[in-house]
N, C-alpha and C. Protein backbone atom coordinates (compact mmCIF):
# COMPACT_ATOMS: atom_id res chain seq x y z
N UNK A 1 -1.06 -10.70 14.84
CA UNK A 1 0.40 -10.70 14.82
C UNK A 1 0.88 -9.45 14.08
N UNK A 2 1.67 -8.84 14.66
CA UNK A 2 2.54 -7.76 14.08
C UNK A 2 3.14 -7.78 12.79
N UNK A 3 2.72 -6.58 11.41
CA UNK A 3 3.04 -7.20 10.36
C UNK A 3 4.42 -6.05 10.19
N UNK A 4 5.32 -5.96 9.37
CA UNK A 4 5.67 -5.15 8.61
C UNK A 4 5.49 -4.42 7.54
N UNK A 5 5.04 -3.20 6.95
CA UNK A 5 4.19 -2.33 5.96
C UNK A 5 5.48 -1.51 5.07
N UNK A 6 5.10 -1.84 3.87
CA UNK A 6 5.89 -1.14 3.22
C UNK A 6 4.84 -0.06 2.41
N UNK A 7 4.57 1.35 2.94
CA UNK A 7 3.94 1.83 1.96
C UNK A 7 4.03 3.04 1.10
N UNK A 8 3.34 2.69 -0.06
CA UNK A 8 3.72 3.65 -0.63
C UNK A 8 2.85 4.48 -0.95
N UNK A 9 3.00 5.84 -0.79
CA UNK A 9 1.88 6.95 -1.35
C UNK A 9 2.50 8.35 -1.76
N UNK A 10 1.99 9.24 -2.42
CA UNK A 10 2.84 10.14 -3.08
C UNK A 10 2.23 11.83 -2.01
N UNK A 11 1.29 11.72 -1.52
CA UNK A 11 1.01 12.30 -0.79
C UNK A 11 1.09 13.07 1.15
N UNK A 12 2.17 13.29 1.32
CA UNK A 12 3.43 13.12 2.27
C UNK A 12 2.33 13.55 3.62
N UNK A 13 1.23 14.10 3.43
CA UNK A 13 0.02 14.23 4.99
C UNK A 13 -0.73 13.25 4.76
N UNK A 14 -1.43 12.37 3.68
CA UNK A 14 -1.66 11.19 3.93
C UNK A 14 -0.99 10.24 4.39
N UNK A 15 0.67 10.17 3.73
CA UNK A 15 1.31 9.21 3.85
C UNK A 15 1.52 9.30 5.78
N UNK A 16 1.67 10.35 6.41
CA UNK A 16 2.34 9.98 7.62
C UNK A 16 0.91 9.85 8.33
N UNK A 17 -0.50 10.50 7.85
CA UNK A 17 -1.51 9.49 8.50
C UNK A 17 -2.37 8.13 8.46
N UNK A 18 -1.63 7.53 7.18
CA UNK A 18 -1.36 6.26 7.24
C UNK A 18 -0.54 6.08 8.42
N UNK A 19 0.36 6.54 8.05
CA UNK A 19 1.60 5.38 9.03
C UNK A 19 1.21 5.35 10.43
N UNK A 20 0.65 6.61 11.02
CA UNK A 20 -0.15 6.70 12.40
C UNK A 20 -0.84 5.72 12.33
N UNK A 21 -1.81 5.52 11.86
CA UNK A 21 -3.05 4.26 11.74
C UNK A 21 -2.46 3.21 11.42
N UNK A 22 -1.47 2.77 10.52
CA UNK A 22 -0.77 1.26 11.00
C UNK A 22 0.05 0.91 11.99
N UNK A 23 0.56 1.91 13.02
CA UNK A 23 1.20 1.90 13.78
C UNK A 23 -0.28 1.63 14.89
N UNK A 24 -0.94 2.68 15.14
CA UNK A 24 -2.38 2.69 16.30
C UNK A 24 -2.93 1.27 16.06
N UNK A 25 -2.66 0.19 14.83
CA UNK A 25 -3.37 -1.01 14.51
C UNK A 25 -2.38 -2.16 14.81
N UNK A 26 -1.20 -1.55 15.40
CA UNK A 26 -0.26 -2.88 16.18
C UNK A 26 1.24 -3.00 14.82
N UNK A 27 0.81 -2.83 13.52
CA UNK A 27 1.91 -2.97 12.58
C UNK A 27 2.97 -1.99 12.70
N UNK A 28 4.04 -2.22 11.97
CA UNK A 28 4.76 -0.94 11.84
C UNK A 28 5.35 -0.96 10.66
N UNK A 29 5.78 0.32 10.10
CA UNK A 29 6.10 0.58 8.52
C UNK A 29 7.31 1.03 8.82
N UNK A 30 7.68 -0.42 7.48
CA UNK A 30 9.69 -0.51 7.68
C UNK A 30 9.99 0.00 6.32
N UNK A 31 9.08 0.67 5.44
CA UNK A 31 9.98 1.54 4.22
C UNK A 31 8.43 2.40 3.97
N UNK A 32 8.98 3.30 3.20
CA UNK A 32 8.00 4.18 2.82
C UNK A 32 8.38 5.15 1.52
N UNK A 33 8.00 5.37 0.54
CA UNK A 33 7.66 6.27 -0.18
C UNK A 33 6.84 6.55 -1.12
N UNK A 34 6.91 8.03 -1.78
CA UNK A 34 6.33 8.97 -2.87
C UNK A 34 6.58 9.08 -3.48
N UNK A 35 7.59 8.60 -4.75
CA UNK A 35 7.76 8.31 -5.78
C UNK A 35 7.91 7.19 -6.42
N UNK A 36 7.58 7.29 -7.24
CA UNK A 36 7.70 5.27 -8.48
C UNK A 36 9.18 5.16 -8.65
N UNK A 37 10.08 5.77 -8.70
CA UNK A 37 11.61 5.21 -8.53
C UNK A 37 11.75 4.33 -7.58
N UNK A 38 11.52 5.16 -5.99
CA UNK A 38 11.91 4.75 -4.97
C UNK A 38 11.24 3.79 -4.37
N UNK A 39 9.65 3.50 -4.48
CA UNK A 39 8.69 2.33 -4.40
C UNK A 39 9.13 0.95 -4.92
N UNK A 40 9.48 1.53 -6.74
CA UNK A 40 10.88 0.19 -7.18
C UNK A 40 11.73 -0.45 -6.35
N UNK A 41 12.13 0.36 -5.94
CA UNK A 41 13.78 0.21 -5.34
C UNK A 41 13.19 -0.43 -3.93
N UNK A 42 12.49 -0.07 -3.23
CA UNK A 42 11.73 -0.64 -2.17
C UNK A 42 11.09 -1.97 -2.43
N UNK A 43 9.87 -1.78 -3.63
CA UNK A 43 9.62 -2.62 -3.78
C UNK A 43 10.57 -4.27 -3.75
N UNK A 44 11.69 -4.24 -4.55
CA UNK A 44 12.34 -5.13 -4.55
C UNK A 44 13.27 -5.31 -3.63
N UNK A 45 13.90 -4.58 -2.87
CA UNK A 45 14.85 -4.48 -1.81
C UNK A 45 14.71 -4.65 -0.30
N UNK A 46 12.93 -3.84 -0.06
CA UNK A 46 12.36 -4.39 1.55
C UNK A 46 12.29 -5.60 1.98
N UNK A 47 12.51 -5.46 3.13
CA UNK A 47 11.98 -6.74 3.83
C UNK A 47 11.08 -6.20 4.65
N UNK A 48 9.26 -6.55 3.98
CA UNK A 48 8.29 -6.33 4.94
C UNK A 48 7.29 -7.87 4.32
N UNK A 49 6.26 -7.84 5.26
CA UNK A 49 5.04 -8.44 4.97
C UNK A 49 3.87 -8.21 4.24
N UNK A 50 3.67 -6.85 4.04
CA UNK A 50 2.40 -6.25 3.30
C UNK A 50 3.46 -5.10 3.13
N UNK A 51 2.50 -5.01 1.74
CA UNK A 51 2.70 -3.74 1.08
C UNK A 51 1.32 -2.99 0.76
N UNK A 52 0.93 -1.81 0.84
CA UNK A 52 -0.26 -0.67 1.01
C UNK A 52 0.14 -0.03 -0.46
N UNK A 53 -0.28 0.54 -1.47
CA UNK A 53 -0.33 1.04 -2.64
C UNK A 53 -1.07 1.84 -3.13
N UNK A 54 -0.64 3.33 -3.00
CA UNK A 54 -1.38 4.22 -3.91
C UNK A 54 -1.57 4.02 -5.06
N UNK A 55 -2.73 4.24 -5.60
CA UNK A 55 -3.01 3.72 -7.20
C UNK A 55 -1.97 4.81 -7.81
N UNK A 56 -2.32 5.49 -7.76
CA UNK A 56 -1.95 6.89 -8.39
C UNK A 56 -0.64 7.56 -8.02
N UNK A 57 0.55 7.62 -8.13
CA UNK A 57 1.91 7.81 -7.52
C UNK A 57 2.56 8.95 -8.28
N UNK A 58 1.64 10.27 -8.03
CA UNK A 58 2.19 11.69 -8.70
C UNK A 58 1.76 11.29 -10.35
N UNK A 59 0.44 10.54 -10.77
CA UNK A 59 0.18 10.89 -12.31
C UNK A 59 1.07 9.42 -12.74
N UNK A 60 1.96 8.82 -12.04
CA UNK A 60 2.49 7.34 -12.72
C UNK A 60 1.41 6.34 -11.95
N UNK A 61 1.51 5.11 -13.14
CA UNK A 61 0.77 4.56 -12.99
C UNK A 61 1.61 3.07 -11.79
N UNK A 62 1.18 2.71 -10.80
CA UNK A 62 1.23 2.10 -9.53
C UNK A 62 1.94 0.45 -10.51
N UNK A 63 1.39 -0.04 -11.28
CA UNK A 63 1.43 -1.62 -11.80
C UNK A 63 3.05 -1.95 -11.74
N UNK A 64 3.72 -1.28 -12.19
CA UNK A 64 5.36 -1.96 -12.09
C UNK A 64 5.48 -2.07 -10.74
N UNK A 65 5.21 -1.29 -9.78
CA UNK A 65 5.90 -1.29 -7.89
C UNK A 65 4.70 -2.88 -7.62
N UNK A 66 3.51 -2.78 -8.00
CA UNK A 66 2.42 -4.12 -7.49
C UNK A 66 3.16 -4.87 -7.98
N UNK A 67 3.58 -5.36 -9.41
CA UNK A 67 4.26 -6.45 -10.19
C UNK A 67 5.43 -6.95 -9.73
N UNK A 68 6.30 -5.81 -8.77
CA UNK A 68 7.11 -6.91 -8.25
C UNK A 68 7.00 -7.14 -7.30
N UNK A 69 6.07 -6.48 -6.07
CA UNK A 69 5.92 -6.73 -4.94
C UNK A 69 4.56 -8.15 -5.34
N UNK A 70 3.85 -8.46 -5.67
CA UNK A 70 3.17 -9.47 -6.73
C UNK A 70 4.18 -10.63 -6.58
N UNK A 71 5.53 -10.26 -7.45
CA UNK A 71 6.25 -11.47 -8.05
C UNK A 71 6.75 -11.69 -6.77
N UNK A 72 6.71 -11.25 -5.86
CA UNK A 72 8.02 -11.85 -4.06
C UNK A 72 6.95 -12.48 -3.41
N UNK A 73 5.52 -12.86 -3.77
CA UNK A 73 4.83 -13.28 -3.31
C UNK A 73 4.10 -12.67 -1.95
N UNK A 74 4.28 -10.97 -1.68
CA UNK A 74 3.67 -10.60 -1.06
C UNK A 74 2.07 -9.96 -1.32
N UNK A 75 1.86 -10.25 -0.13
CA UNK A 75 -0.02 -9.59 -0.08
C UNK A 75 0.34 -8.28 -0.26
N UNK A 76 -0.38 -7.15 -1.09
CA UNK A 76 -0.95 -5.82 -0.92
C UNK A 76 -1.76 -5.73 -0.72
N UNK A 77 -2.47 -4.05 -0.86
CA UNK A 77 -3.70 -3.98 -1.28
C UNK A 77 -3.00 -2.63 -2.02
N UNK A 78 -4.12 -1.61 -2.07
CA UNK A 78 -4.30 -0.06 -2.95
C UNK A 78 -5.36 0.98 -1.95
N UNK A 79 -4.31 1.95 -2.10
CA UNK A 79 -5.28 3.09 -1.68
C UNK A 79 -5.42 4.07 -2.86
N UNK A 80 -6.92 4.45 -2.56
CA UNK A 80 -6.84 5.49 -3.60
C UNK A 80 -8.26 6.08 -3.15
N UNK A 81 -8.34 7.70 -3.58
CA UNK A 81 -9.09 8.52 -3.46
C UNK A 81 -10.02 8.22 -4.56
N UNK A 82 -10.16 7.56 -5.65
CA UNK A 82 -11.21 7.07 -6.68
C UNK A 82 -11.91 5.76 -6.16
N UNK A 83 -11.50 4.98 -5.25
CA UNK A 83 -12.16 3.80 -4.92
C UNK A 83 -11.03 2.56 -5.71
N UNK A 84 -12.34 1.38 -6.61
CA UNK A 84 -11.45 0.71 -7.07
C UNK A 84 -11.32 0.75 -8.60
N UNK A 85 -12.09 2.47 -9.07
CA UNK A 85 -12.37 3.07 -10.29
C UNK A 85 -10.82 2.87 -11.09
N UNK A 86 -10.05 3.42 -10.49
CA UNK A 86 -8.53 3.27 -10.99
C UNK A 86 -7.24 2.38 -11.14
N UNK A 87 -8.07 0.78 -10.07
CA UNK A 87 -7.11 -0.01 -10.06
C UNK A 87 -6.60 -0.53 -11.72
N UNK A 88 -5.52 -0.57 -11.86
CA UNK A 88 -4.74 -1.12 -13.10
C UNK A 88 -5.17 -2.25 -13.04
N UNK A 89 -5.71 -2.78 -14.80
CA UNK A 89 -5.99 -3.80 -15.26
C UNK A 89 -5.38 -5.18 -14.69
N UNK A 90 -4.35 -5.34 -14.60
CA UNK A 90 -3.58 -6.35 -14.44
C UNK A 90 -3.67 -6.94 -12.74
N UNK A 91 -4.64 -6.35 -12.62
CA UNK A 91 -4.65 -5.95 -10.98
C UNK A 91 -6.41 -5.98 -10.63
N UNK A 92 -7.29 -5.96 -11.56
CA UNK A 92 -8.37 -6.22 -11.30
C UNK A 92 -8.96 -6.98 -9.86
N UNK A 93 -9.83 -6.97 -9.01
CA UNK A 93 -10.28 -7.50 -7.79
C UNK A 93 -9.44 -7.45 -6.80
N UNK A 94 -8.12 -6.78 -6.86
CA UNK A 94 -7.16 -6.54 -5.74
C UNK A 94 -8.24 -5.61 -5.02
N UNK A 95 -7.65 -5.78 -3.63
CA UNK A 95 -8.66 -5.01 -2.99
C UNK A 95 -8.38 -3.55 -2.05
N UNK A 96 -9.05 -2.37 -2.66
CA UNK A 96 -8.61 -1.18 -2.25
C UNK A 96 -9.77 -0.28 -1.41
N UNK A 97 -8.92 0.26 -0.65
CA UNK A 97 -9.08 1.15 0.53
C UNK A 97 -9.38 2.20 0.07
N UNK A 98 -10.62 3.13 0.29
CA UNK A 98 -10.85 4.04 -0.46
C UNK A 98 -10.37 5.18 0.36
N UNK A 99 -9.54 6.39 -0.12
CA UNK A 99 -8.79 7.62 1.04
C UNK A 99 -9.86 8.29 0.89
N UNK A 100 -10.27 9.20 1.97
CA UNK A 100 -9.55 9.06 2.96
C UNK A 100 -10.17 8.12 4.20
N UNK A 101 -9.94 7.07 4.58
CA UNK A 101 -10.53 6.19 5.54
C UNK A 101 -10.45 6.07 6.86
N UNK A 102 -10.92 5.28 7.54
CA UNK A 102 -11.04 5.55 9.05
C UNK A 102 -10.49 3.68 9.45
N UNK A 103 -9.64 3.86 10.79
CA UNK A 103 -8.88 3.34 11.46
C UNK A 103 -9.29 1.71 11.28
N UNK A 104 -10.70 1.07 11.44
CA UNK A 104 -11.26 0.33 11.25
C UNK A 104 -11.34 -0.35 9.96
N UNK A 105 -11.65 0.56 8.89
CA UNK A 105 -11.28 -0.06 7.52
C UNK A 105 -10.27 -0.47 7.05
N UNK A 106 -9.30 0.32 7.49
CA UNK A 106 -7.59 -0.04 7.12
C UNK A 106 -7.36 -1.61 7.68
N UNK A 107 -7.67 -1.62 9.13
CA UNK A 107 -6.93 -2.70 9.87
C UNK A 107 -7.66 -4.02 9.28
N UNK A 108 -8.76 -3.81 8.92
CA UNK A 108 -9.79 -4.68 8.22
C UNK A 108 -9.56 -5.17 7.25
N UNK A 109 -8.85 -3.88 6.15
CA UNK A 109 -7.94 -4.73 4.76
C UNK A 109 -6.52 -5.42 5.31
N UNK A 110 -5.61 -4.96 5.72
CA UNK A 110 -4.93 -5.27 6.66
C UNK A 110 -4.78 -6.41 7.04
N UNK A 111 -5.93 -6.89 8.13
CA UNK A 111 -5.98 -8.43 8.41
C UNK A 111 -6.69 -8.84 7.27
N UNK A 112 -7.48 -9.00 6.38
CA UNK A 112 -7.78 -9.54 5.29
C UNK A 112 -6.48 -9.92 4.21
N UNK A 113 -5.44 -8.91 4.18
CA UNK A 113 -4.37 -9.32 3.25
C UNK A 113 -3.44 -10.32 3.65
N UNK A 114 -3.37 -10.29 5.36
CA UNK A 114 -2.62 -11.25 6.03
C UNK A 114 -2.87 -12.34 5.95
N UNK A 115 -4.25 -12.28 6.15
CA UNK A 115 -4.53 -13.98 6.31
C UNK A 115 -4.75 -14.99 5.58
């Protein structure tokens, strides 16, 4: 089933080859950004189904945008170029996508967060 993606990454050629690959995987991404202001403001204001999460958001640390997307009771996960070396404490065993990844792994966390 078709999800809605809210994601966020600070990296603007990753970010739009994400969005290719959730789009090529049937979803589509109804907010997006690269900074921890605007991830906030998203975070609490979207209306999607999953949310995707750069650990790392320009050197700020990701846990306030998870914490409220967390508190609305939506599934994430985390991307990050360290693995799950960098996930924030509070956030332990969340499960992250290591960048840069291939089409199959994504859709894999993906339906894993959905279901």
């Amino acid at each position: 089933m078709p999800a809605s993606v809210l994601l966020i990454e600070d990296e603007a050629l990753i970010r739009m080859m994400l969005v290719e690959m959730i789009e090529e995987a049937g979803h589509t991404v109804v907010a997006e950004a690269g900074d921890l202001t605007k991830a906030g403001a998203l975070a609490t204001d979207a209306d999607f189904d999953l949310a995707i999460l750069d650990i790392n958001l320009g050197g700020n640390d990701i846990s306030p945008v998870a914490s409220t997307v967390a508190g609305r009771g939506k599934p994430f996960f985390f991307v990050s170029g360290y693995g799950s070396a960098g996930v924030p404490e509070a956030f332990k065993g969340t499960p992250v996508v290591r960048k840069p990844c291939l089409l199959a792994e994504l859709q894999a966390a993906i339906d894993a967060a959905l279901s």
